[in-house]
N, C-alpha and C. Protein backbone atom coordinates (compact mmCIF):
# COMPACT_ATOMS: atom_id res chain seq x y z
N UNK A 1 0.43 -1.92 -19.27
CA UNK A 1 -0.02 -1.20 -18.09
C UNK A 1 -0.46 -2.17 -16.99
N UNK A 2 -1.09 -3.41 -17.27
CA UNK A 2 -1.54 -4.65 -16.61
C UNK A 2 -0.17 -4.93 -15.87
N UNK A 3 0.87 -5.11 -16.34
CA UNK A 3 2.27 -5.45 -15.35
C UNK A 3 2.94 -4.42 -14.75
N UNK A 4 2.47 -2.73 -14.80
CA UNK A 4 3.08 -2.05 -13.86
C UNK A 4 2.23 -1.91 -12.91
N UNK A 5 0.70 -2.71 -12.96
CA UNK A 5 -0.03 -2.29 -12.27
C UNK A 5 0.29 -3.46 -10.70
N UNK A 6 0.31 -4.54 -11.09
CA UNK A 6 0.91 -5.94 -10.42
C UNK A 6 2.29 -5.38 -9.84
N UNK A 7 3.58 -5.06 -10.24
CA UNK A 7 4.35 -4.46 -9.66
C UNK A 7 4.00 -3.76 -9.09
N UNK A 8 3.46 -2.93 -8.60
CA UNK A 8 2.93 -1.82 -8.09
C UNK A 8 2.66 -2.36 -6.51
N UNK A 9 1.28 -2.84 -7.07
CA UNK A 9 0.78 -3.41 -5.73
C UNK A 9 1.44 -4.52 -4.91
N UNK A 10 2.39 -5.17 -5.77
CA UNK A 10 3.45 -6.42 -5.30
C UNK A 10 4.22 -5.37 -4.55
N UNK A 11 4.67 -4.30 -4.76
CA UNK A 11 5.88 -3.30 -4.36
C UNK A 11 5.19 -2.84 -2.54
N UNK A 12 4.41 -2.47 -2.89
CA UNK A 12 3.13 -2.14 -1.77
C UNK A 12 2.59 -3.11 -0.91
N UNK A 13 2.58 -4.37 -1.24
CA UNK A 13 2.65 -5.40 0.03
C UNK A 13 4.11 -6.32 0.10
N UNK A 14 4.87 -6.14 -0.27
CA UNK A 14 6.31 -5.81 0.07
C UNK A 14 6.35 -5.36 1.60
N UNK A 15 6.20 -4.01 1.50
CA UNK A 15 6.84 -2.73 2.34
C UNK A 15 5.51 -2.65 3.41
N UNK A 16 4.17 -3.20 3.49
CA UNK A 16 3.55 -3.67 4.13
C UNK A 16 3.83 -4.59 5.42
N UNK A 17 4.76 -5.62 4.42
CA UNK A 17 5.28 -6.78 5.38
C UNK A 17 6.26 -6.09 6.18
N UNK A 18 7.03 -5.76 5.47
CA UNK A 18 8.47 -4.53 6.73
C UNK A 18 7.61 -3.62 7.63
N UNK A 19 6.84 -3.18 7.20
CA UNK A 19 5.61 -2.13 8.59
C UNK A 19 4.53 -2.63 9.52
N UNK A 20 4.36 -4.03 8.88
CA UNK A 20 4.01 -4.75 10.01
C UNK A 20 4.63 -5.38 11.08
N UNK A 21 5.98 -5.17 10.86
CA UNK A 21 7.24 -5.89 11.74
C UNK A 21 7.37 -4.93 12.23
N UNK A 22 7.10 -3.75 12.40
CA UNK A 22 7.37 -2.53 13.28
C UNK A 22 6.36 -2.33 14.87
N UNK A 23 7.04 -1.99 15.47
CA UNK A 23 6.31 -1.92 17.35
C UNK A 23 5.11 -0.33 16.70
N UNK A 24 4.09 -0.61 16.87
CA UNK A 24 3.27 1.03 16.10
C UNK A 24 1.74 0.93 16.83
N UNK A 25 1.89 2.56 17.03
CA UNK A 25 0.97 2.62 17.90
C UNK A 25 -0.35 2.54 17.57
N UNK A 26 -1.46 2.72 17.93
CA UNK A 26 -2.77 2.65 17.59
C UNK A 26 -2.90 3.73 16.33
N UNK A 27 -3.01 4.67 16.60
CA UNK A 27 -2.80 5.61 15.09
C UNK A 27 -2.09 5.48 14.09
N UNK A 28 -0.86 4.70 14.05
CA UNK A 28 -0.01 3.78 13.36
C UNK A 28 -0.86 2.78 12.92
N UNK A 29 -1.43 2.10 13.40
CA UNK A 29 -1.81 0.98 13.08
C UNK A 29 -3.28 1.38 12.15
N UNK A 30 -4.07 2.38 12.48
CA UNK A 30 -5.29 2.39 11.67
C UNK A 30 -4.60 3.14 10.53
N UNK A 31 -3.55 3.88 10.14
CA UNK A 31 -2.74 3.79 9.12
C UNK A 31 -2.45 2.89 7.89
N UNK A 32 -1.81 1.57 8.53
CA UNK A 32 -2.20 0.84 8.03
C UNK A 32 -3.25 0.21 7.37
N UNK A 33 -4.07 -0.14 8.36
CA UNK A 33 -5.38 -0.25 7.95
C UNK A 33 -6.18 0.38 6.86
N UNK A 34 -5.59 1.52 6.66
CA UNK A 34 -5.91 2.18 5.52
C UNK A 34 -4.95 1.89 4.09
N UNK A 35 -3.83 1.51 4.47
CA UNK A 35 -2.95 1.43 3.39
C UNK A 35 -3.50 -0.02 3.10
N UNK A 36 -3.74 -1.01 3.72
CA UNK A 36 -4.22 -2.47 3.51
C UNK A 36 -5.75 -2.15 2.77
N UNK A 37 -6.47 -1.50 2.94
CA UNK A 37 -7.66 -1.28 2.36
C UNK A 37 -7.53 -0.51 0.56
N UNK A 38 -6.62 0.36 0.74
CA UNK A 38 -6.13 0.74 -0.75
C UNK A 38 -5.81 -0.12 -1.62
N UNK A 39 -4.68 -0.99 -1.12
CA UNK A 39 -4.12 -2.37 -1.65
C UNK A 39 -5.31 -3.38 -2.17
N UNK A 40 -6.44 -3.34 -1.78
CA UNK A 40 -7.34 -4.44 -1.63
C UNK A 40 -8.85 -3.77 -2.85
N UNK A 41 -7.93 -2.40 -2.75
CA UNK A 41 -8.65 -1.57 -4.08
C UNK A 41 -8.26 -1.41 -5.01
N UNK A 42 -6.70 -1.49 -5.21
CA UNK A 42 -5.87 -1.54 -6.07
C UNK A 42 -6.11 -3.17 -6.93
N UNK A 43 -6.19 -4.47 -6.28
CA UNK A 43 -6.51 -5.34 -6.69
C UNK A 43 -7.67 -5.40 -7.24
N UNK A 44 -8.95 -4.55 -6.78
CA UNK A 44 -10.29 -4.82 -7.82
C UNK A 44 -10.15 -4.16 -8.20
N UNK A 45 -9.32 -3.05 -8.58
CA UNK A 45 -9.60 -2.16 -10.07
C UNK A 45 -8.89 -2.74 -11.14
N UNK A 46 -7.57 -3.79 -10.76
CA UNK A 46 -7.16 -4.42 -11.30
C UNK A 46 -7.94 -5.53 -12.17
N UNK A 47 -8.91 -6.14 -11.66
CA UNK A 47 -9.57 -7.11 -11.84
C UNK A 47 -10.99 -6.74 -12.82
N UNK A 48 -10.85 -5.30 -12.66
CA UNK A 48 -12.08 -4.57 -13.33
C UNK A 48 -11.30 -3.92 -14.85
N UNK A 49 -9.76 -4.25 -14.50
CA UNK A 49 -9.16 -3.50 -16.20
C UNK A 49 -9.22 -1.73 -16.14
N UNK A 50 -9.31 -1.52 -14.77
CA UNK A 50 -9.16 0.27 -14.50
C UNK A 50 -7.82 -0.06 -13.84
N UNK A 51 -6.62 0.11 -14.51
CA UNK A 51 -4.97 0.34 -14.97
C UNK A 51 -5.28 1.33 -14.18
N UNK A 52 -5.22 2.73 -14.03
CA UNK A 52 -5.22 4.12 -14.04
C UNK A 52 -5.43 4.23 -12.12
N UNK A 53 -6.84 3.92 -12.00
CA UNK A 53 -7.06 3.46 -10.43
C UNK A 53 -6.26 2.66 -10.08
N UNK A 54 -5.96 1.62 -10.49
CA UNK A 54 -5.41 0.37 -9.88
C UNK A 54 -4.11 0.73 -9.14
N UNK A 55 -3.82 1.71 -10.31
CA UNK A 55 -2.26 2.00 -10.04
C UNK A 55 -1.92 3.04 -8.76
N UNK A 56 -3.41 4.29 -9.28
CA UNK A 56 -3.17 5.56 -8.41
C UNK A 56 -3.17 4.64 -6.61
N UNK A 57 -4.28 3.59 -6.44
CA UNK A 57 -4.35 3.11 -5.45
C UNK A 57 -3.71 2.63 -4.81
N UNK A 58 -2.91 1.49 -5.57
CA UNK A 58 -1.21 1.05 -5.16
C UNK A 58 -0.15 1.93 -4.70
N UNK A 59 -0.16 2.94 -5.40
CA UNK A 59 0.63 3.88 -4.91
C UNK A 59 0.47 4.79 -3.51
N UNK A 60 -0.43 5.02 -3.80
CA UNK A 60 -1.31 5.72 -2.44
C UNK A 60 -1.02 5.21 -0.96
N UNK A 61 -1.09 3.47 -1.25
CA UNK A 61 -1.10 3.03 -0.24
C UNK A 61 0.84 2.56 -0.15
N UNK A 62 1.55 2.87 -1.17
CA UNK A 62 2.73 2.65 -0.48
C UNK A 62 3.00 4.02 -0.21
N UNK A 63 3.21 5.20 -0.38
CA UNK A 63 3.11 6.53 0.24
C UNK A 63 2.88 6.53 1.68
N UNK A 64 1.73 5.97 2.17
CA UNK A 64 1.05 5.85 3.43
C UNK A 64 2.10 5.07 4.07
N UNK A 65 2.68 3.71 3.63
CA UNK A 65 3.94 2.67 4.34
C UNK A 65 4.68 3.39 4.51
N UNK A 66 4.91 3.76 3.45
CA UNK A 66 6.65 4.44 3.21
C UNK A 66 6.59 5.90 4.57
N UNK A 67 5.31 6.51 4.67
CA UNK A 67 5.64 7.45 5.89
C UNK A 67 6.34 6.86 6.95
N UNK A 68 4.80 5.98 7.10
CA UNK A 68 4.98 5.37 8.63
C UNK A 68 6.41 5.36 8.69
N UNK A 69 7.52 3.89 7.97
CA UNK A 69 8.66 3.73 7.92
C UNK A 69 9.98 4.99 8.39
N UNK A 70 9.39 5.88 7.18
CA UNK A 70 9.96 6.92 7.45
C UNK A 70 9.78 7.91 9.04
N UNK A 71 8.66 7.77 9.23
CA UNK A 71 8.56 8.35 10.94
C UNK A 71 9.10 7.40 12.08
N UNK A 72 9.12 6.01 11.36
CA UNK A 72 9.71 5.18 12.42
C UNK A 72 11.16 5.45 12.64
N UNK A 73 11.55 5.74 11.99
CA UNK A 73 13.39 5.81 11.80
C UNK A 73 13.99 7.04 11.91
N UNK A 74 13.22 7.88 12.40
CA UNK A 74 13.35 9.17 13.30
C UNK A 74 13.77 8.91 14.84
C-alpha cells in the first residue's frame, strides 16, 4: 500500500507540473493552491503510515488538476 501510495502522489505532481504550464486565472490558480496543499498532505500521512489518507489525499488533489486541465481544453 506504501508504493501505491508514492505513485499516487508522484502521479499528482506529474500533472501539477502540466497545470502549472497553463495561462490560469486567479480562481484557477487558488485551485491549485489547494491541490498543492493536498499533495503536501498526502506526503505527511505518508510519513505518518496513514496509506488510506495518504492516498484519499493524492487523489483528491489530482481530481482538482485533472479539472482544471480538463476546463482548459474546452
Amino acid at each position: 500500500m506504501r508504493d501505491r501510495c508514492i505513485r499516487s502522489i508522484e502521479k499528482a505532481e506529474e500533472l501539477l507540473k502540466r497545470v502549472r504550464a497553463l495561462n490560469l486565472s486567479e480562481k484557477e490558480k487558488s485551485i491549485v493552491e489547494k491541490a498543492e496543499q493536498y499533495i503536501n498532505d498526502a506526503r505527511y500521512f505518508l510519513s505518518r503510515g496513514d496509506f488510506f489518507s495518504s492516498f484519499g489525499a493524492s487523489d483528491y488533489a489530482y481530481g482538482l488538476l485533472e479539472a482544471l486541465l480538463f476546463l482548459k481544453s474546452l
